[in-house]
C-alpha atoms as a PDB file:
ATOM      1  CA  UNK A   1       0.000   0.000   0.000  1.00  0.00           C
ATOM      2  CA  UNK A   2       2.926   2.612   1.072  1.00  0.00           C
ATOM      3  CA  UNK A   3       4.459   1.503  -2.173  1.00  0.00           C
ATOM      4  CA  UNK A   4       1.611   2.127  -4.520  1.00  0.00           C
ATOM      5  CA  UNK A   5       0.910   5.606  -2.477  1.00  0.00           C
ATOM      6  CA  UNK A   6       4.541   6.686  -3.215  1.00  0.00           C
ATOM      7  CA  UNK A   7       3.785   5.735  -7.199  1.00  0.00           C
ATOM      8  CA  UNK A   8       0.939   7.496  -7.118  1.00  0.00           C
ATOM      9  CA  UNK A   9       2.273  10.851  -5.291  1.00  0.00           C
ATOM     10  CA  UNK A  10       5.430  10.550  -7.821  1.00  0.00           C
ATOM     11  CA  UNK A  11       3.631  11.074 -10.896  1.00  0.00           C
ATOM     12  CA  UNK A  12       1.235  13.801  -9.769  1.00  0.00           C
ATOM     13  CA  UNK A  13       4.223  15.776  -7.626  1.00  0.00           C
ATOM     14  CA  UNK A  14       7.093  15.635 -10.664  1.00  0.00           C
ATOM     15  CA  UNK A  15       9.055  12.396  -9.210  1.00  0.00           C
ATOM     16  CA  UNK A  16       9.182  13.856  -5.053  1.00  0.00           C
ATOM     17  CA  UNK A  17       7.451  11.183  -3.287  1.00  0.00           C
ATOM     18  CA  UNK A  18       5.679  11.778   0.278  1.00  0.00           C
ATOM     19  CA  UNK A  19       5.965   9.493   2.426  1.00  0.00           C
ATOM     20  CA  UNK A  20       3.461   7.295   4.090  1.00  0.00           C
ATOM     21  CA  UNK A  21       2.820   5.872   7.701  1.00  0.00           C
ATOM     22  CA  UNK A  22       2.470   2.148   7.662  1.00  0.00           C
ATOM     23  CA  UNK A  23       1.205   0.383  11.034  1.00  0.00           C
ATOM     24  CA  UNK A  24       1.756  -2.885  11.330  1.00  0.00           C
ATOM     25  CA  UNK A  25       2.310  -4.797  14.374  1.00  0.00           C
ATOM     26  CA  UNK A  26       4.098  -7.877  14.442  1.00  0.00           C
ATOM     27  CA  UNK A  27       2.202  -9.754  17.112  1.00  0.00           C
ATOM     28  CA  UNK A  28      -0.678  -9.416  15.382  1.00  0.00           C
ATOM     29  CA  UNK A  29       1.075 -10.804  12.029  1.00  0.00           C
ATOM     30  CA  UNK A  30       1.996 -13.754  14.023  1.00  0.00           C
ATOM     31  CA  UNK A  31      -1.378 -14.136  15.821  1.00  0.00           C
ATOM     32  CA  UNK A  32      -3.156 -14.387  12.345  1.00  0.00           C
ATOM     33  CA  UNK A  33      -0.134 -17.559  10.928  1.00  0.00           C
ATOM     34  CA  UNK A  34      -0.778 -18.980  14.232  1.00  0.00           C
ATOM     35  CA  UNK A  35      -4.329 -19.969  13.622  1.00  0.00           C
ATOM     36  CA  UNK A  36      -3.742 -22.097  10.730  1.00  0.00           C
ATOM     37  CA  UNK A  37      -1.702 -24.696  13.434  1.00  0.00           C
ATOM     38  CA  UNK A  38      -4.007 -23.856  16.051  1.00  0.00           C
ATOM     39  CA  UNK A  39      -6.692 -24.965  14.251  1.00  0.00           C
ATOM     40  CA  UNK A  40      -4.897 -27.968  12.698  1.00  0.00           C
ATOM     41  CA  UNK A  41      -4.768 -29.300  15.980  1.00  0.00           C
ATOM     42  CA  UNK A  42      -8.457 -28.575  16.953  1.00  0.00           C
ATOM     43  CA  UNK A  43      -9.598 -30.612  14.228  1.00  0.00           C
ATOM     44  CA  UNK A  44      -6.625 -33.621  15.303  1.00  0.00           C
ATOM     45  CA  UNK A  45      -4.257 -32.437  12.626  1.00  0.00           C
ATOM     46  CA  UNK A  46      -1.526 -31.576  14.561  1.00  0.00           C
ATOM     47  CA  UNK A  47      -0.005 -33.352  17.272  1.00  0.00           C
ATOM     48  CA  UNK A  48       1.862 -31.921  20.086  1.00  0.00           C
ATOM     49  CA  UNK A  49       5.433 -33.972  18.942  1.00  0.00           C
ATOM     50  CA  UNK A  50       7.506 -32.511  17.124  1.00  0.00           C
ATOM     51  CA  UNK A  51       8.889 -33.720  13.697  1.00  0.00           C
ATOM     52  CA  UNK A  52       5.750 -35.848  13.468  1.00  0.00           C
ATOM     53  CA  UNK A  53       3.012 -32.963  11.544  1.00  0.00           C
ATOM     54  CA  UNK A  54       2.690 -31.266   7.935  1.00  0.00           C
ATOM     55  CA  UNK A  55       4.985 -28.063   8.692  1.00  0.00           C
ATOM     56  CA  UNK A  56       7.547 -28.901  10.913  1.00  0.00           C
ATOM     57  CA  UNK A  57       9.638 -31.616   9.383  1.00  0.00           C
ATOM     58  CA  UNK A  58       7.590 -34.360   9.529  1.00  0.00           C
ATOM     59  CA  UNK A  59       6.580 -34.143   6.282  1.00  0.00           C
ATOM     60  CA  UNK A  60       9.103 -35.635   3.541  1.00  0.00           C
ATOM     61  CA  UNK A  61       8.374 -32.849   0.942  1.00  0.00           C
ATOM     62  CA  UNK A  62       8.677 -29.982   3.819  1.00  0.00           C
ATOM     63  CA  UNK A  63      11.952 -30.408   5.610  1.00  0.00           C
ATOM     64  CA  UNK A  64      15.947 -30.150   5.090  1.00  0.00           C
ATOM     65  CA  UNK A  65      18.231 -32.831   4.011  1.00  0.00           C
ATOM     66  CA  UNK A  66      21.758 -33.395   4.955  1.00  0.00           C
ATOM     67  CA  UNK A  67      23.995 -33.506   1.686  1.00  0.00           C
ATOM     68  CA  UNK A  68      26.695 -35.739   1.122  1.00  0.00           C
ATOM     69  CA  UNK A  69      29.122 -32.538   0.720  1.00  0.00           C
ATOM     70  CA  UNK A  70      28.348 -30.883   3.786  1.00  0.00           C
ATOM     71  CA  UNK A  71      25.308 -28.691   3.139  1.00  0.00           C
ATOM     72  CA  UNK A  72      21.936 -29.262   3.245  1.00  0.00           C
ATOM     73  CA  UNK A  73      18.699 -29.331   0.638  1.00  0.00           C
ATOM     74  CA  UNK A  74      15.636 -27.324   2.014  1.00  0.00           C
ATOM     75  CA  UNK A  75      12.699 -28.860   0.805  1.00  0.00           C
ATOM     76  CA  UNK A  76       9.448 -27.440   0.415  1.00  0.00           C
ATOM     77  CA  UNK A  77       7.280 -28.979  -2.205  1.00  0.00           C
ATOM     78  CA  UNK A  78       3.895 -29.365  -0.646  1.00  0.00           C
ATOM     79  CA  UNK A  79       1.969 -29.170  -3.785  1.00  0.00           C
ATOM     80  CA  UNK A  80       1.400 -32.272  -5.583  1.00  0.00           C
ATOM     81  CA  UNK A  81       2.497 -30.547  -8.959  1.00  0.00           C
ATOM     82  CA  UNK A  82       6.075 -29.021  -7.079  1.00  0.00           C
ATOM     83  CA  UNK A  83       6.732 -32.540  -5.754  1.00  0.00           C
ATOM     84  CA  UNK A  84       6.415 -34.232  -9.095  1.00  0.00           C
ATOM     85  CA  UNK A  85       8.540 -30.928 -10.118  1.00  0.00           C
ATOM     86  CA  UNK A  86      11.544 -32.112  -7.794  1.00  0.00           C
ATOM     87  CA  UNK A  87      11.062 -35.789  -8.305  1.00  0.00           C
ATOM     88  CA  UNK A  88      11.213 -35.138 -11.703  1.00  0.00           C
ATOM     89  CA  UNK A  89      14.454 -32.819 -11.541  1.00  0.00           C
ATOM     90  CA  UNK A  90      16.324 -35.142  -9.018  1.00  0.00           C
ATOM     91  CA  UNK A  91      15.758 -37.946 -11.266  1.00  0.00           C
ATOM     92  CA  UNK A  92      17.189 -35.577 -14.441  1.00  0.00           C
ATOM     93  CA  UNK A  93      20.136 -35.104 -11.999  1.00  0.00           C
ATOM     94  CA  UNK A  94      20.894 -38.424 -11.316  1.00  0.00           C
ATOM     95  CA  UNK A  95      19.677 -40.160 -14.535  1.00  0.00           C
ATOM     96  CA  UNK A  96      23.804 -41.478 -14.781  1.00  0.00           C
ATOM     97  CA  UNK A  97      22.617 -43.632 -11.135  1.00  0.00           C
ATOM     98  CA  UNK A  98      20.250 -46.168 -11.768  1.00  0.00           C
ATOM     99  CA  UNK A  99      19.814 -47.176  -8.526  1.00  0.00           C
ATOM    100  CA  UNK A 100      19.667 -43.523  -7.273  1.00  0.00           C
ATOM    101  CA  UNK A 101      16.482 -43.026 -10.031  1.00  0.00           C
ATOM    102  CA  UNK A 102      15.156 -47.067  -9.146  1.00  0.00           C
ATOM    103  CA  UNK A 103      14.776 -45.701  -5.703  1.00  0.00           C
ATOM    104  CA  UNK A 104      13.112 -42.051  -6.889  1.00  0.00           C
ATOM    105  CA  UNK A 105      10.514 -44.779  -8.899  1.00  0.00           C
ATOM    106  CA  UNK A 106       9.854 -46.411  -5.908  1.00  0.00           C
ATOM    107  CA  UNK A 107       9.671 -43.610  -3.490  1.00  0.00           C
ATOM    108  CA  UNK A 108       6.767 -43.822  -0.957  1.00  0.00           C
ATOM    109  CA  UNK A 109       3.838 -41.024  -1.355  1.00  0.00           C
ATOM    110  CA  UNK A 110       4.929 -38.093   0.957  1.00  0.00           C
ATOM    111  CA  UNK A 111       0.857 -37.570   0.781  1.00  0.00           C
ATOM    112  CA  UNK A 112       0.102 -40.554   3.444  1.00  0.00           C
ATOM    113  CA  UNK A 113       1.868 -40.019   6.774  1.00  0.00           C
ATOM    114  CA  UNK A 114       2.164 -43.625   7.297  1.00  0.00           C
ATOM    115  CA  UNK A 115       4.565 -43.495   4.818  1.00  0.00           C
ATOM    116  CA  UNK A 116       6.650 -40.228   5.626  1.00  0.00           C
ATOM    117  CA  UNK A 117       9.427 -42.398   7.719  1.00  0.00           C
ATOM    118  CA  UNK A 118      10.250 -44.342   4.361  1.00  0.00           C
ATOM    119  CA  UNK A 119      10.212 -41.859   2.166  1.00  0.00           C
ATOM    120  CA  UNK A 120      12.408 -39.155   4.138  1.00  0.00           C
ATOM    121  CA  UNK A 121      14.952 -42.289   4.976  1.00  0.00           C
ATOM    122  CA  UNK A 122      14.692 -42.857   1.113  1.00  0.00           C
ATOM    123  CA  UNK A 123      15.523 -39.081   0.254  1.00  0.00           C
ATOM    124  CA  UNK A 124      17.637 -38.845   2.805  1.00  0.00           C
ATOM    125  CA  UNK A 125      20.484 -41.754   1.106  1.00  0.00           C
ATOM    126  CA  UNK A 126      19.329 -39.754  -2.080  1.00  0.00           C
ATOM    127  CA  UNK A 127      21.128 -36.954  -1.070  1.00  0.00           C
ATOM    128  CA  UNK A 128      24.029 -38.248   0.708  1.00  0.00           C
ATOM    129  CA  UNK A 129      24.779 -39.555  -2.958  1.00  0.00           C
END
Protein backbone atom coordinates (compact mmCIF):
# COMPACT_ATOMS: atom_id res chain seq x y z
CA UNK A 1 0.00 0.00 0.00
CA UNK A 2 2.93 2.61 1.07
CA UNK A 3 4.46 1.50 -2.17
CA UNK A 4 1.61 2.13 -4.52
CA UNK A 5 0.91 5.61 -2.48
CA UNK A 6 4.54 6.69 -3.22
CA UNK A 7 3.78 5.73 -7.20
CA UNK A 8 0.94 7.50 -7.12
CA UNK A 9 2.27 10.85 -5.29
CA UNK A 10 5.43 10.55 -7.82
CA UNK A 11 3.63 11.07 -10.90
CA UNK A 12 1.23 13.80 -9.77
CA UNK A 13 4.22 15.78 -7.63
CA UNK A 14 7.09 15.64 -10.66
CA UNK A 15 9.06 12.40 -9.21
CA UNK A 16 9.18 13.86 -5.05
CA UNK A 17 7.45 11.18 -3.29
CA UNK A 18 5.68 11.78 0.28
CA UNK A 19 5.96 9.49 2.43
CA UNK A 20 3.46 7.30 4.09
CA UNK A 21 2.82 5.87 7.70
CA UNK A 22 2.47 2.15 7.66
CA UNK A 23 1.21 0.38 11.03
CA UNK A 24 1.76 -2.89 11.33
CA UNK A 25 2.31 -4.80 14.37
CA UNK A 26 4.10 -7.88 14.44
CA UNK A 27 2.20 -9.75 17.11
CA UNK A 28 -0.68 -9.42 15.38
CA UNK A 29 1.08 -10.80 12.03
CA UNK A 30 2.00 -13.75 14.02
CA UNK A 31 -1.38 -14.14 15.82
CA UNK A 32 -3.16 -14.39 12.34
CA UNK A 33 -0.13 -17.56 10.93
CA UNK A 34 -0.78 -18.98 14.23
CA UNK A 35 -4.33 -19.97 13.62
CA UNK A 36 -3.74 -22.10 10.73
CA UNK A 37 -1.70 -24.70 13.43
CA UNK A 38 -4.01 -23.86 16.05
CA UNK A 39 -6.69 -24.97 14.25
CA UNK A 40 -4.90 -27.97 12.70
CA UNK A 41 -4.77 -29.30 15.98
CA UNK A 42 -8.46 -28.57 16.95
CA UNK A 43 -9.60 -30.61 14.23
CA UNK A 44 -6.62 -33.62 15.30
CA UNK A 45 -4.26 -32.44 12.63
CA UNK A 46 -1.53 -31.58 14.56
CA UNK A 47 0.00 -33.35 17.27
CA UNK A 48 1.86 -31.92 20.09
CA UNK A 49 5.43 -33.97 18.94
CA UNK A 50 7.51 -32.51 17.12
CA UNK A 51 8.89 -33.72 13.70
CA UNK A 52 5.75 -35.85 13.47
CA UNK A 53 3.01 -32.96 11.54
CA UNK A 54 2.69 -31.27 7.93
CA UNK A 55 4.98 -28.06 8.69
CA UNK A 56 7.55 -28.90 10.91
CA UNK A 57 9.64 -31.62 9.38
CA UNK A 58 7.59 -34.36 9.53
CA UNK A 59 6.58 -34.14 6.28
CA UNK A 60 9.10 -35.64 3.54
CA UNK A 61 8.37 -32.85 0.94
CA UNK A 62 8.68 -29.98 3.82
CA UNK A 63 11.95 -30.41 5.61
CA UNK A 64 15.95 -30.15 5.09
CA UNK A 65 18.23 -32.83 4.01
CA UNK A 66 21.76 -33.39 4.96
CA UNK A 67 24.00 -33.51 1.69
CA UNK A 68 26.69 -35.74 1.12
CA UNK A 69 29.12 -32.54 0.72
CA UNK A 70 28.35 -30.88 3.79
CA UNK A 71 25.31 -28.69 3.14
CA UNK A 72 21.94 -29.26 3.25
CA UNK A 73 18.70 -29.33 0.64
CA UNK A 74 15.64 -27.32 2.01
CA UNK A 75 12.70 -28.86 0.81
CA UNK A 76 9.45 -27.44 0.41
CA UNK A 77 7.28 -28.98 -2.20
CA UNK A 78 3.89 -29.37 -0.65
CA UNK A 79 1.97 -29.17 -3.79
CA UNK A 80 1.40 -32.27 -5.58
CA UNK A 81 2.50 -30.55 -8.96
CA UNK A 82 6.07 -29.02 -7.08
CA UNK A 83 6.73 -32.54 -5.75
CA UNK A 84 6.41 -34.23 -9.10
CA UNK A 85 8.54 -30.93 -10.12
CA UNK A 86 11.54 -32.11 -7.79
CA UNK A 87 11.06 -35.79 -8.31
CA UNK A 88 11.21 -35.14 -11.70
CA UNK A 89 14.45 -32.82 -11.54
CA UNK A 90 16.32 -35.14 -9.02
CA UNK A 91 15.76 -37.95 -11.27
CA UNK A 92 17.19 -35.58 -14.44
CA UNK A 93 20.14 -35.10 -12.00
CA UNK A 94 20.89 -38.42 -11.32
CA UNK A 95 19.68 -40.16 -14.54
CA UNK A 96 23.80 -41.48 -14.78
CA UNK A 97 22.62 -43.63 -11.14
CA UNK A 98 20.25 -46.17 -11.77
CA UNK A 99 19.81 -47.18 -8.53
CA UNK A 100 19.67 -43.52 -7.27
CA UNK A 101 16.48 -43.03 -10.03
CA UNK A 102 15.16 -47.07 -9.15
CA UNK A 103 14.78 -45.70 -5.70
CA UNK A 104 13.11 -42.05 -6.89
CA UNK A 105 10.51 -44.78 -8.90
CA UNK A 106 9.85 -46.41 -5.91
CA UNK A 107 9.67 -43.61 -3.49
CA UNK A 108 6.77 -43.82 -0.96
CA UNK A 109 3.84 -41.02 -1.35
CA UNK A 110 4.93 -38.09 0.96
CA UNK A 111 0.86 -37.57 0.78
CA UNK A 112 0.10 -40.55 3.44
CA UNK A 113 1.87 -40.02 6.77
CA UNK A 114 2.16 -43.62 7.30
CA UNK A 115 4.56 -43.49 4.82
CA UNK A 116 6.65 -40.23 5.63
CA UNK A 117 9.43 -42.40 7.72
CA UNK A 118 10.25 -44.34 4.36
CA UNK A 119 10.21 -41.86 2.17
CA UNK A 120 12.41 -39.15 4.14
CA UNK A 121 14.95 -42.29 4.98
CA UNK A 122 14.69 -42.86 1.11
CA UNK A 123 15.52 -39.08 0.25
CA UNK A 124 17.64 -38.85 2.81
CA UNK A 125 20.48 -41.75 1.11
CA UNK A 126 19.33 -39.75 -2.08
CA UNK A 127 21.13 -36.95 -1.07
CA UNK A 128 24.03 -38.25 0.71
CA UNK A 129 24.78 -39.55 -2.96
Amino acid sequence: LALHAREKHRSTVGGVGGGQVVDAAISEGAAYLTAFAYELRRVGGWGAQRGRNLLDGGAPNYRCYACKGGGYMALGALEPKFWKCFVGLLREELKDEEDAVQALRALPSPYDPTRWAACAEELEAVFMR
